[in-house]
PDB file of N, CA and C in Angstrom:
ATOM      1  N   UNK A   1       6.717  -3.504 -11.493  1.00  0.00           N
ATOM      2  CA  UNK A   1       5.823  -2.477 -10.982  1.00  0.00           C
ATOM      3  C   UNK A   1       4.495  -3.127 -10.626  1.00  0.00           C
ATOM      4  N   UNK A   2       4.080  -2.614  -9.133  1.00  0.00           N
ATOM      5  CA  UNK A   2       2.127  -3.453  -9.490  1.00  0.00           C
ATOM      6  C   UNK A   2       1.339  -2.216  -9.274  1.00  0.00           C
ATOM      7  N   UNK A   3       0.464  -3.382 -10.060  1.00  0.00           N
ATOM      8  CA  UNK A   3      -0.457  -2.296 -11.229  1.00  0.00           C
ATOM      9  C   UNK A   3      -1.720  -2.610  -9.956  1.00  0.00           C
ATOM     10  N   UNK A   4      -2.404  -1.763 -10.263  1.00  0.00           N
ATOM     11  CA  UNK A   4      -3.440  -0.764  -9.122  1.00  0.00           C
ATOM     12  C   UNK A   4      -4.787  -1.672 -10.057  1.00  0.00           C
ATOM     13  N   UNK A   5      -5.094  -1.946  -8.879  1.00  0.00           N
ATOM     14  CA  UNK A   5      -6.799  -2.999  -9.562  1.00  0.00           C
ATOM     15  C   UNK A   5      -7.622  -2.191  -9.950  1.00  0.00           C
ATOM     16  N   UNK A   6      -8.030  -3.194 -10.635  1.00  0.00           N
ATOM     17  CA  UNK A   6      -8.908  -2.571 -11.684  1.00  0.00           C
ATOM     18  C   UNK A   6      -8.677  -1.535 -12.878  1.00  0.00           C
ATOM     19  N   UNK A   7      -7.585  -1.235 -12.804  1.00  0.00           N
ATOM     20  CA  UNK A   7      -6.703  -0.979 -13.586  1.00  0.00           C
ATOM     21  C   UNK A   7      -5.463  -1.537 -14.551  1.00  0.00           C
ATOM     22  N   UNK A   8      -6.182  -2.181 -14.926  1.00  0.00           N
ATOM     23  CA  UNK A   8      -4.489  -3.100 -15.261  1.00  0.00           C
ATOM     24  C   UNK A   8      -3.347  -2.461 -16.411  1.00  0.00           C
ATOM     25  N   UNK A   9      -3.585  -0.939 -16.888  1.00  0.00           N
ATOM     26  CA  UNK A   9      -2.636  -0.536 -17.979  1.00  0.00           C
ATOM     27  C   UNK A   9      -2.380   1.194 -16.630  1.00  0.00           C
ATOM     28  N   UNK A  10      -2.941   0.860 -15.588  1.00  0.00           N
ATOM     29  CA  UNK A  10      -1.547   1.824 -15.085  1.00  0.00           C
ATOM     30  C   UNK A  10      -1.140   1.404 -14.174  1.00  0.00           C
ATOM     31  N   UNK A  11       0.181   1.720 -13.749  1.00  0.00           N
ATOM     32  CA  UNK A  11       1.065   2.001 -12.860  1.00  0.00           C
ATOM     33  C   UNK A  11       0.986   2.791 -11.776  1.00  0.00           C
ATOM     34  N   UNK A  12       0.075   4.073 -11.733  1.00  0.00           N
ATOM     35  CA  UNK A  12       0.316   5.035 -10.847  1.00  0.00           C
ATOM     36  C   UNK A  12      -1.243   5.074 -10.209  1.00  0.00           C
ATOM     37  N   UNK A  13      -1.021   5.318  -8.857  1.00  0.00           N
ATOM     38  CA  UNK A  13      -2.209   5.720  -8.061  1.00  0.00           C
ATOM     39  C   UNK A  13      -2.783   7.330  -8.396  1.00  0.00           C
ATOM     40  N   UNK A  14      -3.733   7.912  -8.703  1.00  0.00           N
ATOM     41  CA  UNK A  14      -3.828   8.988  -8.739  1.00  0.00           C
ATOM     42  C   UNK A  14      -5.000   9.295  -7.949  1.00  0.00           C
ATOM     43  N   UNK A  15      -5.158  10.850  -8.380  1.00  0.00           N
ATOM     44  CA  UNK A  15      -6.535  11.026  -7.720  1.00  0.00           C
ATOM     45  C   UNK A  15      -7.655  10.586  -8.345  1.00  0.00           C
ATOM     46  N   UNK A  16      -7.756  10.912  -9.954  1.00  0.00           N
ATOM     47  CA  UNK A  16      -8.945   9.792  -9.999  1.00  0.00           C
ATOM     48  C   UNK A  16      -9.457   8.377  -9.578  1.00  0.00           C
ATOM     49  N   UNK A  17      -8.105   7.536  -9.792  1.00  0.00           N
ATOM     50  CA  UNK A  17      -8.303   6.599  -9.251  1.00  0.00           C
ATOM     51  C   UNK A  17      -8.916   6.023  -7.657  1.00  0.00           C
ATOM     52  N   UNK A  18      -8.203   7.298  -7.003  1.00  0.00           N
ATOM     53  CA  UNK A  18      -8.761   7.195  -5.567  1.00  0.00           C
ATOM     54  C   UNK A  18     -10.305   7.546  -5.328  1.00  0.00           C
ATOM     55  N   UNK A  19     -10.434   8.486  -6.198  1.00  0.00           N
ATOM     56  CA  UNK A  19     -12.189   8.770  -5.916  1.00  0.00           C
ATOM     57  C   UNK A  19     -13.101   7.884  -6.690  1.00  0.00           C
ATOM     58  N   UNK A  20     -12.351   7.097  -7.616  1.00  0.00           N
ATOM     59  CA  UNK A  20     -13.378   6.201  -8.199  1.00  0.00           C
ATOM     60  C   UNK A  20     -13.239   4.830  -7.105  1.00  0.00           C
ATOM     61  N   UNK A  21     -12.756   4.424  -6.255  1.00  0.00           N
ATOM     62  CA  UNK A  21     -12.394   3.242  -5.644  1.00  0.00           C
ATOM     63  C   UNK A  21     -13.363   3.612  -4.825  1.00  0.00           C
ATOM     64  N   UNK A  22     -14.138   2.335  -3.974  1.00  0.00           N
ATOM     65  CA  UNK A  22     -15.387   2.634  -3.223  1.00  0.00           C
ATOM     66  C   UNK A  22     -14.523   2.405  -2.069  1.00  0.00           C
ATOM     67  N   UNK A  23     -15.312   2.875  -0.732  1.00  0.00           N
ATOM     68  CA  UNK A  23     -14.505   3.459   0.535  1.00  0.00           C
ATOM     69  C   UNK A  23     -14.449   1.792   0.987  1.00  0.00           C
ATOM     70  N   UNK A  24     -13.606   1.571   1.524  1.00  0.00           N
ATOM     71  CA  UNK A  24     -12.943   0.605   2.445  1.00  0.00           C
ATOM     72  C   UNK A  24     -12.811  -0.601   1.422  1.00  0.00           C
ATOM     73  N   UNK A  25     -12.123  -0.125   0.573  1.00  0.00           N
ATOM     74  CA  UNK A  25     -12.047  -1.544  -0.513  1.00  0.00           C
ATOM     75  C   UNK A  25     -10.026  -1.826  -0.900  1.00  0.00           C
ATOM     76  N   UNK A  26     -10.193  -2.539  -1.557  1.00  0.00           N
ATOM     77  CA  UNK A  26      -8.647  -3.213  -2.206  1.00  0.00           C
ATOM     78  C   UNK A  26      -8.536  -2.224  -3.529  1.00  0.00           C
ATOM     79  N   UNK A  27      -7.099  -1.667  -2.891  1.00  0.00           N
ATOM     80  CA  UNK A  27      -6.550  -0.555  -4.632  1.00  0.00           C
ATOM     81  C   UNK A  27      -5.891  -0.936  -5.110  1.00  0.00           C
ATOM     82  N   UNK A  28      -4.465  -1.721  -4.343  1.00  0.00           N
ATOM     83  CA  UNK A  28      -3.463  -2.282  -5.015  1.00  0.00           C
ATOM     84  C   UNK A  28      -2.929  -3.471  -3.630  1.00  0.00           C
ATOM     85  N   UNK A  29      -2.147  -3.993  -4.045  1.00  0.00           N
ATOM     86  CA  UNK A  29      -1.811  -5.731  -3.237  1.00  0.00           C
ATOM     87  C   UNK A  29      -0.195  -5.773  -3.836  1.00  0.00           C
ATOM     88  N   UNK A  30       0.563  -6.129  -3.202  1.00  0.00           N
ATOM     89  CA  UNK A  30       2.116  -6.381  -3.696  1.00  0.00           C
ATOM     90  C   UNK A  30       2.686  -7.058  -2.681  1.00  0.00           C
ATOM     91  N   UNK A  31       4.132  -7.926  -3.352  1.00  0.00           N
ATOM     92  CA  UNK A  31       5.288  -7.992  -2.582  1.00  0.00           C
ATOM     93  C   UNK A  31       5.997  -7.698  -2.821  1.00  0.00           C
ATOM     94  N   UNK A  32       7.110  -6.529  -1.853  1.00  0.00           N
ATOM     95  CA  UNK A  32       7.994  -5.682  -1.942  1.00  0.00           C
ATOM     96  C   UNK A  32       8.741  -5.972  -0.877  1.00  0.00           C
ATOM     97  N   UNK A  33      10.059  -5.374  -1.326  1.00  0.00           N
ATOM     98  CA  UNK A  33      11.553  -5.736  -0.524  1.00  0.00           C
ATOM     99  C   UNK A  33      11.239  -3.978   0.049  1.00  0.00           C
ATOM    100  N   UNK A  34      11.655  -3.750   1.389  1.00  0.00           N
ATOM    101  CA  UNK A  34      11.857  -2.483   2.178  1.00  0.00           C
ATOM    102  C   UNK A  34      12.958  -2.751   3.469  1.00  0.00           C
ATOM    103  N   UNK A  35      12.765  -1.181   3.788  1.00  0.00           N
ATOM    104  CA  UNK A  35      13.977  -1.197   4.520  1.00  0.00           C
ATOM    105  C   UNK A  35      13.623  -1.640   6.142  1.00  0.00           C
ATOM    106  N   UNK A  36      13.940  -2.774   6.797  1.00  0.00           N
ATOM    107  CA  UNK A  36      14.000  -3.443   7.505  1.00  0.00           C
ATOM    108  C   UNK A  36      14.014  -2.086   8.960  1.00  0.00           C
ATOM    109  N   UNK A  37      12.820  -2.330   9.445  1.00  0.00           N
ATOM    110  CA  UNK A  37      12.406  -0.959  10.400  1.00  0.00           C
ATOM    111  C   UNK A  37      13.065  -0.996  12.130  1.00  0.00           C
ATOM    112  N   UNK A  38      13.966  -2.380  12.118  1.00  0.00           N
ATOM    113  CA  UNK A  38      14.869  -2.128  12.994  1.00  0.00           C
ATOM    114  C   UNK A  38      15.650  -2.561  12.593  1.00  0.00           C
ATOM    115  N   UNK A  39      16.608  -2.317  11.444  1.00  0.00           N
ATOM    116  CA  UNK A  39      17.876  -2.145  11.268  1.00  0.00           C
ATOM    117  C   UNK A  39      18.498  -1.783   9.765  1.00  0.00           C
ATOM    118  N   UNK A  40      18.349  -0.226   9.710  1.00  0.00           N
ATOM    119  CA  UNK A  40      18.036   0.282   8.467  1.00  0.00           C
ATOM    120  C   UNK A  40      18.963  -0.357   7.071  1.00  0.00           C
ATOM    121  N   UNK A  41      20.199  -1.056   7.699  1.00  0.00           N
ATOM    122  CA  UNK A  41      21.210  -1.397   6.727  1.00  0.00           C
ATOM    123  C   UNK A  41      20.610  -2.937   5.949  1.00  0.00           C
ATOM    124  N   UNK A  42      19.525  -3.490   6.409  1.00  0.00           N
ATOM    125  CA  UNK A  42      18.929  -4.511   6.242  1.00  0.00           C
ATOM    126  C   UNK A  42      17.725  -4.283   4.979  1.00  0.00           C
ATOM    127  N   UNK A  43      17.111  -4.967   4.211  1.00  0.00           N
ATOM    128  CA  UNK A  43      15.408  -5.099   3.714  1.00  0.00           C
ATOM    129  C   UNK A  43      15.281  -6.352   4.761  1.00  0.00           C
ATOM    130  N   UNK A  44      13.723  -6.643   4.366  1.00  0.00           N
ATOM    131  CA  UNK A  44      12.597  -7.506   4.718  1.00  0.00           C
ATOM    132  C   UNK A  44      11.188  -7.411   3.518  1.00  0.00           C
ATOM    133  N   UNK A  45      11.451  -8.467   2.968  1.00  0.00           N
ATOM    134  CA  UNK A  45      10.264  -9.145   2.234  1.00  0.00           C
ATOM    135  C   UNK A  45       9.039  -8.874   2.667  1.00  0.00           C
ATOM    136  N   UNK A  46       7.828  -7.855   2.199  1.00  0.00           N
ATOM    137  CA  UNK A  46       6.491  -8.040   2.533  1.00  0.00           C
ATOM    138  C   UNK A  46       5.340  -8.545   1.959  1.00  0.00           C
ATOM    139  N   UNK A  47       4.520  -8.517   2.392  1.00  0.00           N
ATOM    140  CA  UNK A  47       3.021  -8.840   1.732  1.00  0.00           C
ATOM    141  C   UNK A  47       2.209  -7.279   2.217  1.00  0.00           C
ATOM    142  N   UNK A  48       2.233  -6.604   1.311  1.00  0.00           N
ATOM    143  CA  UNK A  48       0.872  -5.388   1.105  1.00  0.00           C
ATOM    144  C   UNK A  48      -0.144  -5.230   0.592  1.00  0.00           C
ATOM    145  N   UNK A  49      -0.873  -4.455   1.012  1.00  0.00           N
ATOM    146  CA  UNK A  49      -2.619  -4.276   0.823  1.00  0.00           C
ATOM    147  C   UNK A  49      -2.294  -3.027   0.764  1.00  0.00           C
ATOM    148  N   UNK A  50      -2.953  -1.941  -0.302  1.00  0.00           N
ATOM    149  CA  UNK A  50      -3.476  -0.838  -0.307  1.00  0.00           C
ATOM    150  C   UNK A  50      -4.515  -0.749  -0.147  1.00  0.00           C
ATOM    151  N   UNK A  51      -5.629   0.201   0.596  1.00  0.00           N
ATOM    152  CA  UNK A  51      -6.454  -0.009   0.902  1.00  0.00           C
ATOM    153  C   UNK A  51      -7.276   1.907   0.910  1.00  0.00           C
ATOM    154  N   UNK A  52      -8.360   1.591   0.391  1.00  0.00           N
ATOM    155  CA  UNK A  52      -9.220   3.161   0.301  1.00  0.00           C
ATOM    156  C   UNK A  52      -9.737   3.037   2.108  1.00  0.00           C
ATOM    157  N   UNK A  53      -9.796   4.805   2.425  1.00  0.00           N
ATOM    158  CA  UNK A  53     -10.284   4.688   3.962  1.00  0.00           C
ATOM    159  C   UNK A  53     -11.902   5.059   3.950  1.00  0.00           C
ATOM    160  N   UNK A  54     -12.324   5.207   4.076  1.00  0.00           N
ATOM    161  CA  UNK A  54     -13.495   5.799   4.817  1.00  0.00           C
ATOM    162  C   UNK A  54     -13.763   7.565   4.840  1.00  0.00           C
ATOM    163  N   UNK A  55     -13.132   7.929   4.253  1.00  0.00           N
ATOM    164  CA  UNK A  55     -12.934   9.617   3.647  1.00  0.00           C
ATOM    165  C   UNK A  55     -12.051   9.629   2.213  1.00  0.00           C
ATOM    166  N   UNK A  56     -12.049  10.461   2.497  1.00  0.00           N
ATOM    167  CA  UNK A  56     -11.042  10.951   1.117  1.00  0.00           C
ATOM    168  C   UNK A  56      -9.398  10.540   1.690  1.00  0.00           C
ATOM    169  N   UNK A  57      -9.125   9.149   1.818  1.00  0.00           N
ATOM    170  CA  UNK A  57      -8.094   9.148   1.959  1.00  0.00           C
ATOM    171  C   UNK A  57      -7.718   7.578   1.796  1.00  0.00           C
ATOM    172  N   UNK A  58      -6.429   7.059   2.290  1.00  0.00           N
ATOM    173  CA  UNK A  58      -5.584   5.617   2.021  1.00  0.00           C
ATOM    174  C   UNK A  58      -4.970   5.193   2.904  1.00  0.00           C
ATOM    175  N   UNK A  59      -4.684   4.051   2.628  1.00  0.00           N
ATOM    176  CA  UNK A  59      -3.518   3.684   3.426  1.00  0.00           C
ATOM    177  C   UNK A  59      -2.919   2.214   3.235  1.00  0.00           C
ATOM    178  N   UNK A  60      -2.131   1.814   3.644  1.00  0.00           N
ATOM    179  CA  UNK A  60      -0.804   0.336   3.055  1.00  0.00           C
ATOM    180  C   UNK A  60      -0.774  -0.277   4.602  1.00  0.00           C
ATOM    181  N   UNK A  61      -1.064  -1.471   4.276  1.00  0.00           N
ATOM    182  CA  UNK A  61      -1.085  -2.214   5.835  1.00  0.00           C
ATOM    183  C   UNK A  61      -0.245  -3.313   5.347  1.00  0.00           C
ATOM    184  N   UNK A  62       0.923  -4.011   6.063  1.00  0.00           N
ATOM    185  CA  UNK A  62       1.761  -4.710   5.609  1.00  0.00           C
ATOM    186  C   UNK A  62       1.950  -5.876   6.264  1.00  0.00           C
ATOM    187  N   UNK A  63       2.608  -7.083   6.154  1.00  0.00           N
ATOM    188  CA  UNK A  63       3.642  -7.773   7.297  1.00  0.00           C
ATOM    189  C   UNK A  63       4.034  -8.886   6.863  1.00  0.00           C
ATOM    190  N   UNK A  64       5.116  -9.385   7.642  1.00  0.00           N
ATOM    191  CA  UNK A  64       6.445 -10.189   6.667  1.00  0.00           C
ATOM    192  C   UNK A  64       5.775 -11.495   5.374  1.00  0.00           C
ATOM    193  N   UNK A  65       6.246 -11.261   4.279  1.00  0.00           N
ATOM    194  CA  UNK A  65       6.001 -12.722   3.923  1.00  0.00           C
ATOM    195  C   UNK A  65       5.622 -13.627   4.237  1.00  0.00           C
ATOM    196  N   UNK A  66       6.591 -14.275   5.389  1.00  0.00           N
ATOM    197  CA  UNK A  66       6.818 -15.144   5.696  1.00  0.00           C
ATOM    198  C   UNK A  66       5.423 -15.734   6.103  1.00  0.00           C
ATOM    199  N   UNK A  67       4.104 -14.946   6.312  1.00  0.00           N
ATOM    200  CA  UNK A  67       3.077 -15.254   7.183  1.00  0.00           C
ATOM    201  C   UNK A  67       2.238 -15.807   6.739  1.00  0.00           C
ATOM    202  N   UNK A  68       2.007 -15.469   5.237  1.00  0.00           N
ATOM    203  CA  UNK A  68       0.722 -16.538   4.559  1.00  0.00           C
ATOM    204  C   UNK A  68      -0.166 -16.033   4.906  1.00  0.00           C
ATOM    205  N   UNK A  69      -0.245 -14.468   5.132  1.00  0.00           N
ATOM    206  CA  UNK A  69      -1.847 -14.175   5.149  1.00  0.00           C
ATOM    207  C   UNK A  69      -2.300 -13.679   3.787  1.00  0.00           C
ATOM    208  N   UNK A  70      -3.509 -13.561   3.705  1.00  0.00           N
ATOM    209  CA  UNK A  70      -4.594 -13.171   2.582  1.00  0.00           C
ATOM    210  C   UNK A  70      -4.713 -11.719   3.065  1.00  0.00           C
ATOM    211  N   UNK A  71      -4.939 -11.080   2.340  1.00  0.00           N
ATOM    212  CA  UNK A  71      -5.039  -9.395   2.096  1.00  0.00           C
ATOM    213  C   UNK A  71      -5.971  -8.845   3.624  1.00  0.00           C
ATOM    214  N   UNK A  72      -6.926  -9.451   3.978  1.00  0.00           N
ATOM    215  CA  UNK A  72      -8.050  -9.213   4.669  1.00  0.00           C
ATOM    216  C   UNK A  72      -7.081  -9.644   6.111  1.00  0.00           C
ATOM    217  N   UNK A  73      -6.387 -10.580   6.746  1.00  0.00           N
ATOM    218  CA  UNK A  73      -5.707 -10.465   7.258  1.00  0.00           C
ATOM    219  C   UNK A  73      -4.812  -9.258   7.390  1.00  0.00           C
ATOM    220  N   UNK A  74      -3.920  -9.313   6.376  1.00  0.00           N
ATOM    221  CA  UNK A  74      -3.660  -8.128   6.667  1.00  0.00           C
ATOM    222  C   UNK A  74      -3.901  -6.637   7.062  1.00  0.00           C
ATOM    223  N   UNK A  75      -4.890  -6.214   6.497  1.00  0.00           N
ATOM    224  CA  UNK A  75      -5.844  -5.660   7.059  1.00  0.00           C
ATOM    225  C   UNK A  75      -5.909  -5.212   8.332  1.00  0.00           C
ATOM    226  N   UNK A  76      -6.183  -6.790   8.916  1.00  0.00           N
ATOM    227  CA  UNK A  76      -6.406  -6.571  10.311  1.00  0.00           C
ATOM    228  C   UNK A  76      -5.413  -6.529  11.263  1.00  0.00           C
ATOM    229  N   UNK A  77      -4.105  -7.540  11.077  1.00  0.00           N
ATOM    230  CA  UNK A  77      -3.667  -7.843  12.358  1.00  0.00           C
ATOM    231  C   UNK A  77      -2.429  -7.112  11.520  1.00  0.00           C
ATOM    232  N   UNK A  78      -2.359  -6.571  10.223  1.00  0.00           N
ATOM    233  CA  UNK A  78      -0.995  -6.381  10.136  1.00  0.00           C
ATOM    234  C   UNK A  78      -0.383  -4.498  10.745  1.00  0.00           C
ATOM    235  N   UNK A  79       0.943  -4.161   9.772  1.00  0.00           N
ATOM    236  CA  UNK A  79       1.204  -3.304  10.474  1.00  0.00           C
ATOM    237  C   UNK A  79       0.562  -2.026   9.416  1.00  0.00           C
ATOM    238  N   UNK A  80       0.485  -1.031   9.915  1.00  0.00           N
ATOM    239  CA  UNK A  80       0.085   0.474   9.101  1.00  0.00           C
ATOM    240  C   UNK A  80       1.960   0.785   8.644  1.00  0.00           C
ATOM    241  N   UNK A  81       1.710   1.071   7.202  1.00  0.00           N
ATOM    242  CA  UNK A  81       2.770   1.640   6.802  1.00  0.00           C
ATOM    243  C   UNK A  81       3.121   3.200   6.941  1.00  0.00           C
ATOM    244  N   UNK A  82       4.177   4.133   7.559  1.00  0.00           N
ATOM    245  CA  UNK A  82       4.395   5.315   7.811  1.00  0.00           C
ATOM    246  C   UNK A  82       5.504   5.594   7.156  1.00  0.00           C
ATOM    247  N   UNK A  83       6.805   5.345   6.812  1.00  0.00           N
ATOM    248  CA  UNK A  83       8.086   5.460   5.965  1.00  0.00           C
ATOM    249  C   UNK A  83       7.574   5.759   4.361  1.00  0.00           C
ATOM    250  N   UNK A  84       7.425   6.884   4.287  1.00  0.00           N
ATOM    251  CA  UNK A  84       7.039   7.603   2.644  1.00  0.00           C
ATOM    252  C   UNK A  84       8.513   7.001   1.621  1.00  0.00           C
ATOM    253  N   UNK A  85       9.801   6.753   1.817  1.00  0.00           N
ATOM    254  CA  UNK A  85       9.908   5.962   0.860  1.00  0.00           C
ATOM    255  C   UNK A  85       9.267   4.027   1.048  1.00  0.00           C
ATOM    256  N   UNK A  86       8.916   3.635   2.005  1.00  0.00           N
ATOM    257  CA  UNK A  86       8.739   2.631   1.903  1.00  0.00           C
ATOM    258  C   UNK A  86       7.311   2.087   1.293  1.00  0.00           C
ATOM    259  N   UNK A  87       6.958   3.539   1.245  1.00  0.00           N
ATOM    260  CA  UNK A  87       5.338   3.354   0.406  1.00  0.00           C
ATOM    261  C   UNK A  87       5.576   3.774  -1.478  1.00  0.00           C
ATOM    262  N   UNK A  88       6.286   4.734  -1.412  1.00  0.00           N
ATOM    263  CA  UNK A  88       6.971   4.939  -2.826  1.00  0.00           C
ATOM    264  C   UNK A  88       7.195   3.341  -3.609  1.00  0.00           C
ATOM    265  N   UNK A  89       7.776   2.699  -2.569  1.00  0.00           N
ATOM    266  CA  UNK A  89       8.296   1.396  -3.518  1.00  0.00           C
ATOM    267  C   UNK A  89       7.384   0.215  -3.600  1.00  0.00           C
ATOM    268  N   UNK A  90       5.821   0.476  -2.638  1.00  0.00           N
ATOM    269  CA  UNK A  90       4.987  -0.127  -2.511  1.00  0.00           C
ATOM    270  C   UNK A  90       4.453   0.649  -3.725  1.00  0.00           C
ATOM    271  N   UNK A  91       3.660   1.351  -3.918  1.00  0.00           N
ATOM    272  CA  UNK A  91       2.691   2.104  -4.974  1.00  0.00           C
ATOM    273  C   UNK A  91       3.015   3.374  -5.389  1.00  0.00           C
ATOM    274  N   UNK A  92       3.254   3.301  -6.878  1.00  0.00           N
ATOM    275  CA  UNK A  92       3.900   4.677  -6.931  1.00  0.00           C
ATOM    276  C   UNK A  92       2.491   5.909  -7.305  1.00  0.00           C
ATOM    277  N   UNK A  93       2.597   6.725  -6.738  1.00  0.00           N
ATOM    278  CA  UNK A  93       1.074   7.752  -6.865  1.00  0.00           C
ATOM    279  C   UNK A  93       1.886   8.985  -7.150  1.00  0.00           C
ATOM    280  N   UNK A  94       1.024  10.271  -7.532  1.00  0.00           N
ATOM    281  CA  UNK A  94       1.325  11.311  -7.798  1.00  0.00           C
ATOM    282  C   UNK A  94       1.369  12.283  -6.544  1.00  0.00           C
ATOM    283  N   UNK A  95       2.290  13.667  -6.145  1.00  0.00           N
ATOM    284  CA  UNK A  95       2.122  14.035  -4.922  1.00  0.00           C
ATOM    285  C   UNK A  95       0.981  14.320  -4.282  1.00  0.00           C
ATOM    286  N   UNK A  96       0.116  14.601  -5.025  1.00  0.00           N
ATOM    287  CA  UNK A  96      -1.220  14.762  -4.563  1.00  0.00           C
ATOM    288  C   UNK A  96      -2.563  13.889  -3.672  1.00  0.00           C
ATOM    289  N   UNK A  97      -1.965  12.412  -4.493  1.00  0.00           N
ATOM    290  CA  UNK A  97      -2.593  11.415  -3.935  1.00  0.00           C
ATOM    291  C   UNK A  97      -1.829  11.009  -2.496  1.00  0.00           C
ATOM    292  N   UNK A  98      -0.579  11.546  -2.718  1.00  0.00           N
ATOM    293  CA  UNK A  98       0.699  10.871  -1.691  1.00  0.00           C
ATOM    294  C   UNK A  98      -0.340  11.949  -0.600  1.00  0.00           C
ATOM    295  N   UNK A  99      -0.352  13.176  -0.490  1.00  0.00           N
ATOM    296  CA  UNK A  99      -0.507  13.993   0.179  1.00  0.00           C
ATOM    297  C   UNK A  99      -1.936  13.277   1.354  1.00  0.00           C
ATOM    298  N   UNK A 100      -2.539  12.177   0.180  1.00  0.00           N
ATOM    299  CA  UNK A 100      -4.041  12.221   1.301  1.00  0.00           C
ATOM    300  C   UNK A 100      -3.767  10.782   1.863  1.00  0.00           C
ATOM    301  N   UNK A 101      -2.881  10.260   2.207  1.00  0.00           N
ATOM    302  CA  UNK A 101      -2.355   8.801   2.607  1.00  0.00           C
ATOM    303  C   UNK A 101      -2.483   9.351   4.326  1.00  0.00           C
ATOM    304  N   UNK A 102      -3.287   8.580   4.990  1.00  0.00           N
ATOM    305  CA  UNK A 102      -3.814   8.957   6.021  1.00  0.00           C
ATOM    306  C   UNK A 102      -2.261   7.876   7.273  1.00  0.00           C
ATOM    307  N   UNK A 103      -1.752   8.822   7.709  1.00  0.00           N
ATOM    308  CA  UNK A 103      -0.370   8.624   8.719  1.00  0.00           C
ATOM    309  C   UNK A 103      -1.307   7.741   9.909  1.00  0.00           C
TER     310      UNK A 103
END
């Protein structure tokens, strides 16, 4: 399971957690196996960034392993995550927090 910074004894994203995180900062960071987005019978290995937005909201910017970028890279050039189980297996949060994950 990865554990949400600055947090290191939980597991789950919540809403406190989200309103205590300052806007445009690092919540959680992982590598996770998902379902390969052109060819669903497949995974693909990532590198993720969770990331607080600029409102009351989130979001998971991703892209392959294979790339060797640093979080801040990702960030920038990688992809926005949209597949709600593929964020489930990135960070697990409560529906509430799920609800403000900005699409």
């Amino acid at each position: 399971m990865n554990k949400v910074e600055g947090y290191k004894n939980m597991n789950i994203l919540n809403l406190k957690i989200l309103e205590n995180t300052p806007l445009h900062t690092l919540i959680a960071s992982g590598i996770t196996k998902v379902e390969d987005y052109w060819n669903s019978s497949k995974e693909m290995l990532i590198d993720w960034v969770a990331i607080r937005g600029g409102a009351n909201d989130w979001a998971i910017y991703y892209q392959l392993s294979n790339k060797n970028w640093n979080s801040q890279q990702i960030v920038r050039q990688g992809e926005k995550m949209h597949n709600r189980d593929s964020i489930a297996k990135c960070i697990c949060c409560d529906e509430e927090t799920l609800n403000l994950y900005r699409d």
